[in-house]
N, C-alpha and C. Protein backbone atom coordinates (compact mmCIF):
# COMPACT_ATOMS: atom_id res chain seq x y z
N UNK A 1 123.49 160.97 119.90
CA UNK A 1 124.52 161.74 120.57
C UNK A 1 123.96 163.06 121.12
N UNK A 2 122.93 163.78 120.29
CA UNK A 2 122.59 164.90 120.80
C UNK A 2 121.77 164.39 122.01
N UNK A 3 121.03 163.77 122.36
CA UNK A 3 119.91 163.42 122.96
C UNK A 3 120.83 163.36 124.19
N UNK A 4 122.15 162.61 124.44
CA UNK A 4 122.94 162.40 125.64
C UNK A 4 123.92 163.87 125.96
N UNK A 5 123.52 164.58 124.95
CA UNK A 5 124.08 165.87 125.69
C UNK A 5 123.52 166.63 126.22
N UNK A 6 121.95 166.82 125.66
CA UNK A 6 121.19 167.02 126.39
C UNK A 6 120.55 166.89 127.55
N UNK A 7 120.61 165.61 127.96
CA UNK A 7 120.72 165.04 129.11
C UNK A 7 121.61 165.47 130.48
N UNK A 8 122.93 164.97 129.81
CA UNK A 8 124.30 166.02 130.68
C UNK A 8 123.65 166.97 131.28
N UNK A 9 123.34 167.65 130.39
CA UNK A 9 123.47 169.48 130.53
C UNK A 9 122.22 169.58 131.26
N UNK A 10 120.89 168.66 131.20
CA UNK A 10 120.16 168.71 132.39
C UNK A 10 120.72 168.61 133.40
N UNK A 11 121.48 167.34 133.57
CA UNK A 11 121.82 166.74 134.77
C UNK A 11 123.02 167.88 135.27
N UNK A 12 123.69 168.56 134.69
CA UNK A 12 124.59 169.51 135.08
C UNK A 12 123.71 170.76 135.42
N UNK A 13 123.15 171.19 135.03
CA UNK A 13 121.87 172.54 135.63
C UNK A 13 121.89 172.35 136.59
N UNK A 14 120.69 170.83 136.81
CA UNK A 14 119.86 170.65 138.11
C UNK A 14 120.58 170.60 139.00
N UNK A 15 122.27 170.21 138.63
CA UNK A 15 122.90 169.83 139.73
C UNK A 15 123.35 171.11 140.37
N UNK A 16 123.91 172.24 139.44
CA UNK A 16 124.01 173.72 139.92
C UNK A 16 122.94 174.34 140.84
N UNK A 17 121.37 174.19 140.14
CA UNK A 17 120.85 174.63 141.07
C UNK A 17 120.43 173.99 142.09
N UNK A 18 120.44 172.78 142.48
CA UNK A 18 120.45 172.03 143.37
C UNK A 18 121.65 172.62 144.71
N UNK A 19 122.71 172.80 144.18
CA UNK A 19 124.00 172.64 145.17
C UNK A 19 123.78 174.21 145.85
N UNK A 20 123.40 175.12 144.86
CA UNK A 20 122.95 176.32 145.30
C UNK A 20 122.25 176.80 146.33
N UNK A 21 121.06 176.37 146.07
CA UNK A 21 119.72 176.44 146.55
C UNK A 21 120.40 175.30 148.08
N UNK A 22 120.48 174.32 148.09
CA UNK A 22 121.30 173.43 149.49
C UNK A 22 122.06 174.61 150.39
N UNK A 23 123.35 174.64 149.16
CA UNK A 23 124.44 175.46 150.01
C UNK A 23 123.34 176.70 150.80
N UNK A 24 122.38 177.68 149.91
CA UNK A 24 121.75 178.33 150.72
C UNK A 24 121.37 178.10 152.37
N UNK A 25 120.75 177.01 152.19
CA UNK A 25 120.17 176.68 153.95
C UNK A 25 121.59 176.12 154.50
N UNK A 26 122.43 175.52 154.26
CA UNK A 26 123.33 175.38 155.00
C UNK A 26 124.43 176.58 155.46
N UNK A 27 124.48 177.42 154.59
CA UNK A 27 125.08 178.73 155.26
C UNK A 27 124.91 179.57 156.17
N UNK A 28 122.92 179.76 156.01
CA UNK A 28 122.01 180.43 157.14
C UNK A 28 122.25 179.15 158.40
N UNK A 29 122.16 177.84 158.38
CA UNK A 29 122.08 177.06 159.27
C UNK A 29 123.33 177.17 159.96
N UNK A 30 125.12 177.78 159.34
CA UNK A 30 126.24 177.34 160.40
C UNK A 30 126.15 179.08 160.72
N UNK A 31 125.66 180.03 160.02
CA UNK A 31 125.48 181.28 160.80
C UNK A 31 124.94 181.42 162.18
N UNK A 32 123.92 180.87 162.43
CA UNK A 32 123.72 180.23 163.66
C UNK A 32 123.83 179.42 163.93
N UNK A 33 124.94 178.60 163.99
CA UNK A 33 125.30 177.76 165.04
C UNK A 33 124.77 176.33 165.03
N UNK A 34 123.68 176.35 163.75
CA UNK A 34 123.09 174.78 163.84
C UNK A 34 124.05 173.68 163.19
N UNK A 35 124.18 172.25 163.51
CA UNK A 35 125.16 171.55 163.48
C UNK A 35 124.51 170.91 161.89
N UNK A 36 124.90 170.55 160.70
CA UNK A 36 124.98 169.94 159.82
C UNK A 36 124.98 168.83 159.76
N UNK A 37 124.39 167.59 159.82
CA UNK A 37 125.03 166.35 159.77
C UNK A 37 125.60 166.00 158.20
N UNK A 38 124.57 166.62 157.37
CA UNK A 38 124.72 165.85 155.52
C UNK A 38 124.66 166.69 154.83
N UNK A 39 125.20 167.34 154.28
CA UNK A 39 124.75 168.04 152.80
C UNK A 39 125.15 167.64 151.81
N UNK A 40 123.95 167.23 150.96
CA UNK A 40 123.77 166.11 150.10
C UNK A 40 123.51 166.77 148.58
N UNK A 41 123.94 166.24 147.54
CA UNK A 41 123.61 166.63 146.12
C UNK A 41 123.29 165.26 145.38
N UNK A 42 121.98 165.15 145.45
CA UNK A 42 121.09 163.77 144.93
C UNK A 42 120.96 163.19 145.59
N UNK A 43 120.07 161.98 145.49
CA UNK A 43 119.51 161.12 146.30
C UNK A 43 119.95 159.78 146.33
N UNK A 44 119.27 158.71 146.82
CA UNK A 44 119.71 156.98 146.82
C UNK A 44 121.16 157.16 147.05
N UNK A 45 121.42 156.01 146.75
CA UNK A 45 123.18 155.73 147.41
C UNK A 45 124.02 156.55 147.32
N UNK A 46 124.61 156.58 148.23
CA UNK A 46 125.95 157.45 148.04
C UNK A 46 127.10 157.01 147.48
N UNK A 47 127.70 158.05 146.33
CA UNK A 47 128.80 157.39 145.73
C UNK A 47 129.92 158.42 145.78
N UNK A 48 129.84 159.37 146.77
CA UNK A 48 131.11 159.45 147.14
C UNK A 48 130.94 160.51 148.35
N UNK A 49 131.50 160.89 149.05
CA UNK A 49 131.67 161.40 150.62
C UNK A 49 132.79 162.21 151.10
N UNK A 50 132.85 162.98 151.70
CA UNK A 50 134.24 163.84 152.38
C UNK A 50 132.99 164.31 153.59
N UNK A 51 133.98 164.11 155.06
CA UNK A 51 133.72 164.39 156.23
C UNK A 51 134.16 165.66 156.28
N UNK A 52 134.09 166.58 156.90
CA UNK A 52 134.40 168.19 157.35
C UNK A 52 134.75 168.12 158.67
N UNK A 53 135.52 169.20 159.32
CA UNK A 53 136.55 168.90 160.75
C UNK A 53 134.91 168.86 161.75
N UNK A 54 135.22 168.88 162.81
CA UNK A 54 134.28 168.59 163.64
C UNK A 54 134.10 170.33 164.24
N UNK A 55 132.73 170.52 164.46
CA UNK A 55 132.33 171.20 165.01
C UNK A 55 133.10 171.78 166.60
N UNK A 56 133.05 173.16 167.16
CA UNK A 56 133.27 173.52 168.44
C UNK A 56 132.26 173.27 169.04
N UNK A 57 131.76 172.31 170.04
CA UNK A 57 130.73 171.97 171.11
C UNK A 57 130.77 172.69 172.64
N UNK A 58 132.01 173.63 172.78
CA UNK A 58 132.09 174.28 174.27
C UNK A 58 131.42 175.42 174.54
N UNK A 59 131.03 175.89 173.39
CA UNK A 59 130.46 177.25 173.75
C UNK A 59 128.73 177.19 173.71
N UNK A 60 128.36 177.07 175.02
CA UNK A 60 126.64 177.40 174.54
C UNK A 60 125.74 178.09 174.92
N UNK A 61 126.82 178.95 176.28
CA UNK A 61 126.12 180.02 177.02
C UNK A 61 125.57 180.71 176.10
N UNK A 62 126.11 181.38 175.69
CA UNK A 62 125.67 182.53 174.67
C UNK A 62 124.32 182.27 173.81
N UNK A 63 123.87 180.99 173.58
CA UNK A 63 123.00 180.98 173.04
C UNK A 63 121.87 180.73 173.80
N UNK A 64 121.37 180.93 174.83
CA UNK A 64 120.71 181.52 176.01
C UNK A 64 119.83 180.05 176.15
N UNK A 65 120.30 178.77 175.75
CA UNK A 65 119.50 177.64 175.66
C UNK A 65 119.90 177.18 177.12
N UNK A 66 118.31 176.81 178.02
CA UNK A 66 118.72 175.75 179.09
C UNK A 66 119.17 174.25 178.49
N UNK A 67 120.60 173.99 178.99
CA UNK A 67 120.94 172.97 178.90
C UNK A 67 121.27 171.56 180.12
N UNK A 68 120.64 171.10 180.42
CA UNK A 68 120.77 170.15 181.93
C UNK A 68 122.47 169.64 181.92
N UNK A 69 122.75 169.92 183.22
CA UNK A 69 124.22 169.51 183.06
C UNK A 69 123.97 167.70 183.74
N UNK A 70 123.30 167.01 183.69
CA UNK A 70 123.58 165.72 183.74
C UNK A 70 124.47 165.03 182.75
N UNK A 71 125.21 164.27 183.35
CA UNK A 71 126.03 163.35 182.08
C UNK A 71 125.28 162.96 181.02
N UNK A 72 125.37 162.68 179.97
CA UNK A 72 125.11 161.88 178.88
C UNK A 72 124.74 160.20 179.23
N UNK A 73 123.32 160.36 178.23
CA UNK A 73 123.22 158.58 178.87
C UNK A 73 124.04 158.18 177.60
N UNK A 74 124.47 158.48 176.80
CA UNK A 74 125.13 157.57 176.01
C UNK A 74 126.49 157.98 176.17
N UNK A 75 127.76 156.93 176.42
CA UNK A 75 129.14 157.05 176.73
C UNK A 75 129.60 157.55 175.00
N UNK A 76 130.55 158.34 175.25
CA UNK A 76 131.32 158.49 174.50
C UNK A 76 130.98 159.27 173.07
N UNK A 77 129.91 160.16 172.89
CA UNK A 77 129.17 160.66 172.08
C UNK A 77 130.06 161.95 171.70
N UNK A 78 130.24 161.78 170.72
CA UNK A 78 130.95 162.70 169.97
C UNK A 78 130.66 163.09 168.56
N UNK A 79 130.40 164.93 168.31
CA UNK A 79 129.36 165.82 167.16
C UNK A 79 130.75 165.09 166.05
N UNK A 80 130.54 164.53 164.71
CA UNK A 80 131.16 164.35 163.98
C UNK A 80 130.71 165.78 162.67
N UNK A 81 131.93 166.16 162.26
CA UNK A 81 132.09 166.90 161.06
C UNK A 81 130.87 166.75 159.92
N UNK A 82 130.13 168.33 159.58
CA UNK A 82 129.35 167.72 158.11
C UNK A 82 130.00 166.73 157.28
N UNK A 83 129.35 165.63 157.13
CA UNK A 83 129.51 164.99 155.54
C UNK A 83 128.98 165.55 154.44
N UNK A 84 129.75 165.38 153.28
CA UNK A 84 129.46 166.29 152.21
C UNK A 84 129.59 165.15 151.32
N UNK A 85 128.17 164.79 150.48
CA UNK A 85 128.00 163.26 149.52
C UNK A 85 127.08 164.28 148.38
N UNK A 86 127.96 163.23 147.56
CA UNK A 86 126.85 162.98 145.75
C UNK A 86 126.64 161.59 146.12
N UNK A 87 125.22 161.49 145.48
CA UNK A 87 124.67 160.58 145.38
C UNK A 87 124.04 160.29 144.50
N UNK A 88 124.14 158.96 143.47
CA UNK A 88 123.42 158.61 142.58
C UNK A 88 122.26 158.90 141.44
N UNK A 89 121.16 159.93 142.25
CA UNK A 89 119.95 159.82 141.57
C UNK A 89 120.11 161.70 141.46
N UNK A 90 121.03 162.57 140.49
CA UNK A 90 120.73 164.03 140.67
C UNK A 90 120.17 164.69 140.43
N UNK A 91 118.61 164.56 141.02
CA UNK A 91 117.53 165.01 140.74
C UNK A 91 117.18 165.70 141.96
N UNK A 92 117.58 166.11 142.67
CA UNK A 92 117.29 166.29 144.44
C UNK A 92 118.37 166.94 144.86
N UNK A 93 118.28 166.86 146.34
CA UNK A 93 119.39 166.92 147.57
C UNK A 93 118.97 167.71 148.43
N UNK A 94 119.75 167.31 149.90
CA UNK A 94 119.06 167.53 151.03
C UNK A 94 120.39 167.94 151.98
N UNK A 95 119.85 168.99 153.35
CA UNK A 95 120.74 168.88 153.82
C UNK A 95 119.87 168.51 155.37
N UNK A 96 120.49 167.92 155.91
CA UNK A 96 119.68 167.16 157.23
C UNK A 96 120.74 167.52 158.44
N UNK A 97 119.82 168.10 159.03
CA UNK A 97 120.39 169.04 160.07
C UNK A 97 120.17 168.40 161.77
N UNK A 98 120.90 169.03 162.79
CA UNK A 98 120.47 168.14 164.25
C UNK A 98 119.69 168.27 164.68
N UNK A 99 118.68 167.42 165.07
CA UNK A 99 117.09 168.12 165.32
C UNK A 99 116.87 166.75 166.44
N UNK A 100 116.57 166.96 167.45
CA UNK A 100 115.95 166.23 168.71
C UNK A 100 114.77 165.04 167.95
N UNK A 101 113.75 165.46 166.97
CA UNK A 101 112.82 165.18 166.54
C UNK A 101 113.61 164.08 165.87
N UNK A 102 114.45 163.88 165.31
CA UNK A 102 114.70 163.06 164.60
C UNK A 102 115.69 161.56 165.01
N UNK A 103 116.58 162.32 165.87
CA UNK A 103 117.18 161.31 166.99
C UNK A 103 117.81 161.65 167.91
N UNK A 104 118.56 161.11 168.98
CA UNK A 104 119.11 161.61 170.48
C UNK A 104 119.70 162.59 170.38
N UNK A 105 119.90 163.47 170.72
CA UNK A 105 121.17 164.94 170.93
C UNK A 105 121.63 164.65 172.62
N UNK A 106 122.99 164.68 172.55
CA UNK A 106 123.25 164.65 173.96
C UNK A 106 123.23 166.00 174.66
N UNK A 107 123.33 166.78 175.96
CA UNK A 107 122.79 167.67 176.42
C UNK A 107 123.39 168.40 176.20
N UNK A 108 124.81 168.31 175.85
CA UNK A 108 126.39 169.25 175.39
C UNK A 108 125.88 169.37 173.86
N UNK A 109 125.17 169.00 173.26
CA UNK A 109 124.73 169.33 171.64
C UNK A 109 123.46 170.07 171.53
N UNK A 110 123.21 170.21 172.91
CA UNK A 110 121.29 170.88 172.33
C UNK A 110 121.06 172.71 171.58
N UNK A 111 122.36 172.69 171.84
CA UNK A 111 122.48 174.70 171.77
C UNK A 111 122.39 174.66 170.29
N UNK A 112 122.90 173.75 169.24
CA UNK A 112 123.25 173.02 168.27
C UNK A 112 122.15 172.35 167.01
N UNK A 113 121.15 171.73 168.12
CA UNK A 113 120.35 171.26 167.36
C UNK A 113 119.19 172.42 166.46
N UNK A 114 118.70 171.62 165.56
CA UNK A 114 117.65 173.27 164.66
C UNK A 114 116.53 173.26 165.47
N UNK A 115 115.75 172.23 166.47
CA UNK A 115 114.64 172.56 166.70
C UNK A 115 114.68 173.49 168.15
N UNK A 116 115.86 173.32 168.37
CA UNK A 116 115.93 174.72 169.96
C UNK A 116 116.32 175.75 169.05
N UNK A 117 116.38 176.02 168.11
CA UNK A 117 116.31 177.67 167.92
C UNK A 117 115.32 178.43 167.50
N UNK A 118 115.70 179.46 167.97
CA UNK A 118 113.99 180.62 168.15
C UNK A 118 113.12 180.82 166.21
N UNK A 119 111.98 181.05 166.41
CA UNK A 119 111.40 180.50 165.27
C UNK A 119 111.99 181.12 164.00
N UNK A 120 112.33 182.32 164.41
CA UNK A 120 113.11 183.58 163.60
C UNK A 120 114.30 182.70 162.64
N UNK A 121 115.34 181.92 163.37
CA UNK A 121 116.19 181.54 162.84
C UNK A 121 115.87 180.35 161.68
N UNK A 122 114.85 179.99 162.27
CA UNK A 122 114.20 178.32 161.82
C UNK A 122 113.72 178.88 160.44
N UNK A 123 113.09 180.24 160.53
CA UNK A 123 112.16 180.34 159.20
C UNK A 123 113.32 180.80 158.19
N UNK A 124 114.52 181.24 158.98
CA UNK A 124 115.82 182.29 157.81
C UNK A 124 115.96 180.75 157.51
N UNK A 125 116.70 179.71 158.02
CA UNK A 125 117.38 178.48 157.22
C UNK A 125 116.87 178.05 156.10
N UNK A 126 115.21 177.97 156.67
CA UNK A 126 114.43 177.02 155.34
C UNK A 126 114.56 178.48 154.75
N UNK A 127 114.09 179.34 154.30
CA UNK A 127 114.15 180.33 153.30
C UNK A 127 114.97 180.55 152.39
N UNK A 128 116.07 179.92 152.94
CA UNK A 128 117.54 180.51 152.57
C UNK A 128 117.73 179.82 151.20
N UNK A 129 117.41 178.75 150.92
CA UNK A 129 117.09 177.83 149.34
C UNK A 129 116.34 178.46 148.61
N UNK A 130 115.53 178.90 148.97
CA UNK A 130 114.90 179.74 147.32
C UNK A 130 115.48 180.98 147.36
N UNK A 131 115.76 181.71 148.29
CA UNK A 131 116.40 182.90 148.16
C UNK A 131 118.11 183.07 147.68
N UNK A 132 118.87 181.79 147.41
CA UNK A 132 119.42 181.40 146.94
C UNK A 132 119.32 181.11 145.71
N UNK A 133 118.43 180.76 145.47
CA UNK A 133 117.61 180.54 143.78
C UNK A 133 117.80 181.74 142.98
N UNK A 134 117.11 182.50 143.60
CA UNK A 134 116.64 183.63 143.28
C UNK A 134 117.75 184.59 142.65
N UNK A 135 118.60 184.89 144.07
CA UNK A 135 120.11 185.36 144.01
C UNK A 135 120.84 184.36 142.74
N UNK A 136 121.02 183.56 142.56
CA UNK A 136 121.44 183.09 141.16
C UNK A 136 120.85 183.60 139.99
N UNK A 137 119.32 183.42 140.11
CA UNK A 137 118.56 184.07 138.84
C UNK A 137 119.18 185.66 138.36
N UNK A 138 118.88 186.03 139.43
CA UNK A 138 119.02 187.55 139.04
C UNK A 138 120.97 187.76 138.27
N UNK A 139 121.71 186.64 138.93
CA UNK A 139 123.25 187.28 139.03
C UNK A 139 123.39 186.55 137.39
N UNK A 140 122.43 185.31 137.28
CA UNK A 140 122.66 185.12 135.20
C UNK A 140 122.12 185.89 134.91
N UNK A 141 121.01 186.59 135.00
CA UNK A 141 120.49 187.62 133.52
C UNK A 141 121.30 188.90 134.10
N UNK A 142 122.26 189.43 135.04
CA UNK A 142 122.73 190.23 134.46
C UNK A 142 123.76 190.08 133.85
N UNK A 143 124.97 188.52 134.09
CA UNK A 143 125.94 188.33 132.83
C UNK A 143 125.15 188.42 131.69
N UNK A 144 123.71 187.59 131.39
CA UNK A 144 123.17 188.08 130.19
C UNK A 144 122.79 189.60 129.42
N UNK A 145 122.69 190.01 130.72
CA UNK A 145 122.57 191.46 129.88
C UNK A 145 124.19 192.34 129.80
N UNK A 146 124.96 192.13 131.11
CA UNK A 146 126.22 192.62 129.98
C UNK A 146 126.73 192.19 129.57
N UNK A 147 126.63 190.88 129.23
CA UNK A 147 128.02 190.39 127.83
C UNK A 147 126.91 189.84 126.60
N UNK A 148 125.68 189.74 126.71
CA UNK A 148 124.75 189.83 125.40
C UNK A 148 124.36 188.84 125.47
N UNK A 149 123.80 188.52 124.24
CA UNK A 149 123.22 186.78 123.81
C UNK A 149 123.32 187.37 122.13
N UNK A 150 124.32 186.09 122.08
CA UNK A 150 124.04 185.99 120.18
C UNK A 150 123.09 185.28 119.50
N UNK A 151 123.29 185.91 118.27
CA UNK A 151 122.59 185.36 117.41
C UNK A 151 122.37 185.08 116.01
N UNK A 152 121.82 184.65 115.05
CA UNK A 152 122.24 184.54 113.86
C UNK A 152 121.62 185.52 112.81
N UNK A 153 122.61 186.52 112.34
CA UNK A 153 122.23 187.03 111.35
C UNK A 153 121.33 186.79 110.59
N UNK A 154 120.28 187.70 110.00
CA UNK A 154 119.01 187.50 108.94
C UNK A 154 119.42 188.05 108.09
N UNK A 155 120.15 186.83 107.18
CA UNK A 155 120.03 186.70 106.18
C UNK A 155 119.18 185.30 105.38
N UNK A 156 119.16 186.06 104.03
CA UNK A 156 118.28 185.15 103.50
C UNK A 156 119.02 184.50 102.71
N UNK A 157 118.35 183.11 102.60
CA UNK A 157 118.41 182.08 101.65
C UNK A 157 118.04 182.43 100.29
N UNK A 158 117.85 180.81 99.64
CA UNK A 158 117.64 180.67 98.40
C UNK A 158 115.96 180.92 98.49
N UNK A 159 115.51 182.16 97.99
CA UNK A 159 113.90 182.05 97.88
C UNK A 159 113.24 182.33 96.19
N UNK A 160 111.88 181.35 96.28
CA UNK A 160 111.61 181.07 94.92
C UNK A 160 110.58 182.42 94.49
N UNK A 161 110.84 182.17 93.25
CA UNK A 161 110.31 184.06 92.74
C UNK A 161 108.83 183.86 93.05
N UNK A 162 107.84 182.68 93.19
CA UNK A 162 106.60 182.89 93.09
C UNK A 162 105.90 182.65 94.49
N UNK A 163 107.41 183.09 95.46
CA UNK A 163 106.61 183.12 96.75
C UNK A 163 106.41 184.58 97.00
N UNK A 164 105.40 184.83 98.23
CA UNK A 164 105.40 186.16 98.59
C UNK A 164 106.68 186.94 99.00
N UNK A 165 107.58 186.40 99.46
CA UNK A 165 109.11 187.13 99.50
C UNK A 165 109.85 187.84 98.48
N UNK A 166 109.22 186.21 97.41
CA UNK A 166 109.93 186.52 96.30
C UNK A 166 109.03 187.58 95.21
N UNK A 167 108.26 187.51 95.45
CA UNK A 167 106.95 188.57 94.88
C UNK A 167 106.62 189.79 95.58
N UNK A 168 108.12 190.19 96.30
CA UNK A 168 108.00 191.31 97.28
C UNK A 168 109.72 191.98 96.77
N UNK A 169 109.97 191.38 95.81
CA UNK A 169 111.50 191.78 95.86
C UNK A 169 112.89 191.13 96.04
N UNK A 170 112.61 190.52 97.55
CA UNK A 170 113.62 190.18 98.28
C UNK A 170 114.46 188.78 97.54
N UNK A 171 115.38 189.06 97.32
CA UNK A 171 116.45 187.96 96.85
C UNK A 171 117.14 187.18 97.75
N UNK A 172 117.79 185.81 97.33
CA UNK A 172 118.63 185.33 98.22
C UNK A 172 120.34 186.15 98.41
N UNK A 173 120.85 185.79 99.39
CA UNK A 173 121.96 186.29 99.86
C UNK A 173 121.82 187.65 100.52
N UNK A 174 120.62 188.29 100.54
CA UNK A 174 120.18 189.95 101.16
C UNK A 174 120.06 189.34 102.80
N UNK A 175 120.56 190.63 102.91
CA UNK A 175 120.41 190.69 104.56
C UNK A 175 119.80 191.93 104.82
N UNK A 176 118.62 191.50 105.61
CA UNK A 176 117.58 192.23 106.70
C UNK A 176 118.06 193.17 107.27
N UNK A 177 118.09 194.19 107.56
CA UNK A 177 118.62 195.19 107.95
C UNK A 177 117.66 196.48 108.71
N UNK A 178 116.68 195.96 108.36
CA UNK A 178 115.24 196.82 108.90
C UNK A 178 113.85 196.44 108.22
N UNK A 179 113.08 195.92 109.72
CA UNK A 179 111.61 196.25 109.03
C UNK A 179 110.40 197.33 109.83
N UNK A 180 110.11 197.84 109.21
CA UNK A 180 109.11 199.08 109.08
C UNK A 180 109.92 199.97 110.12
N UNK A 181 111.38 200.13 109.51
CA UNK A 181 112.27 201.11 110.27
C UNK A 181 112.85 200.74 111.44
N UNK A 182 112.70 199.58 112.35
CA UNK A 182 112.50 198.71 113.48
C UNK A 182 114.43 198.17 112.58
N UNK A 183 115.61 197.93 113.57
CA UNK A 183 117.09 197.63 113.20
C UNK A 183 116.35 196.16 113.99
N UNK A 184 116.27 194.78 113.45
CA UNK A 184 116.43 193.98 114.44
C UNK A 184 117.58 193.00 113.80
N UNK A 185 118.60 192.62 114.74
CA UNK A 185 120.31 192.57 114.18
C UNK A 185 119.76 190.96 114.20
N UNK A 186 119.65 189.77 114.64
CA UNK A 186 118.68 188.68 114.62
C UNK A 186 117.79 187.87 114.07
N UNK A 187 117.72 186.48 113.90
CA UNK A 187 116.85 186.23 113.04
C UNK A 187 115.32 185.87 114.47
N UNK A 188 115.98 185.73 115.58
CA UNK A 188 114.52 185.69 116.51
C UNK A 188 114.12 186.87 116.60
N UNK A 189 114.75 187.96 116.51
CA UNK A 189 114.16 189.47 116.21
C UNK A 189 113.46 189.87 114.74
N UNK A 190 113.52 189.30 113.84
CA UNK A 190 113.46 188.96 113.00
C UNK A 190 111.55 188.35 113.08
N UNK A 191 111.77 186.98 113.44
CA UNK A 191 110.53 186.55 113.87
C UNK A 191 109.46 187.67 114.46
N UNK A 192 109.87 187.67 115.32
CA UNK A 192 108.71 188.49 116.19
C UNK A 192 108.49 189.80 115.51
N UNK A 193 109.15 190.40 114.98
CA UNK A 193 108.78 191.69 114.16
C UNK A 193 107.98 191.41 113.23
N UNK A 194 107.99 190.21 112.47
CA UNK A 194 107.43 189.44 111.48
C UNK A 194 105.70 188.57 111.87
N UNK A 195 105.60 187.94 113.00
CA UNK A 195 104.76 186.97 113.70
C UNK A 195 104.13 187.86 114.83
């Protein structure tokens, strides 16, 4: 039983910092304007999915991209909404973005895609996952430092008179309260004052 909670609670971490570290590049990516196709939490099959409304495709002056106004060779092409999937294996996740390199963009989507934007933006997206990391790290150790970390009182057990503890004084049921003037309230404080 312990062994499968342990597990969980991996699989629940990785999945936190997984979704984190994702959500990161996908936030820098709709700040500018790049289109989302997947943002994904784990890998192999997908076992479950929600589409997101569809993107605004009219505006692309502004993003100073030449775009050819020829029709579309493909009829009827239309930017569908991020999908947002868990998937099976939560060890991973990805978010896969519109990129020419990877398959057709019609000419009304190119303002859109990640590989027309200037390198500046390209290097903030990918960055944006560890710096996301990071920003988590720092925001647990300071709940850890203001609301604490417990721990278990040092007190002592049953100890036998012909050990060095017990050939030092110390009885069972005493509690530690200072060594060599050092308050450590803890039995891992305890340790290390000791080791």
């Amino acid at each position: 039983m312990e062994f499968i909670q342990t597990v969980l609670a991996l699989i629940v971490t990785i999945s936190i910092l997984v979704t984190i570290h994702e959500f990161g590049h996908y936030w820098v990516a709709r700040l500018f304007n790049v289109h989302v196709i997947r943002f994904s939490v784990g890998f192999g099959k997908i076992i479950f999915s929600r589409r997101g409304p569809s993107p605004n495709i009219s505006d692309h002056s502004r993003e100073g991209v030449a775009v050819s106004r020829q029709p579309s060779t493909r009829a009827n092409e239309k930017l569908e909404g991020t999908e947002f999937a868990v998937a099976a294996i939560p060890l991973g996740g990805y978010v896969k973005f519109l990129d020419e390199r990877e398959t057709y963009v019609p000419d009304d989507q190119l303002h859109m895609a990640f590989n027309r934007k200037p390198v500046w933006q390209r290097i903030a997206i990918v960055a944006a996952g560890p710096i996301a990391n990071f920003l988590l790290a720092i925001a647990a150790y300071w709940m850890l430092f203001v609301t604490g970390v417990s721990g278990v009182v040092p007190m002592l057990g049953d100890i036998d008179e012909n050990s060095p503890a017990g050939q030092a004084g110390l009885r069972g049921g005493e509690e530690i309260v200072a060594i060599d003037g050092a308050v450590p309230p803890t039995w891992s404080q305890v340790n290390m004052r000791l080791f």
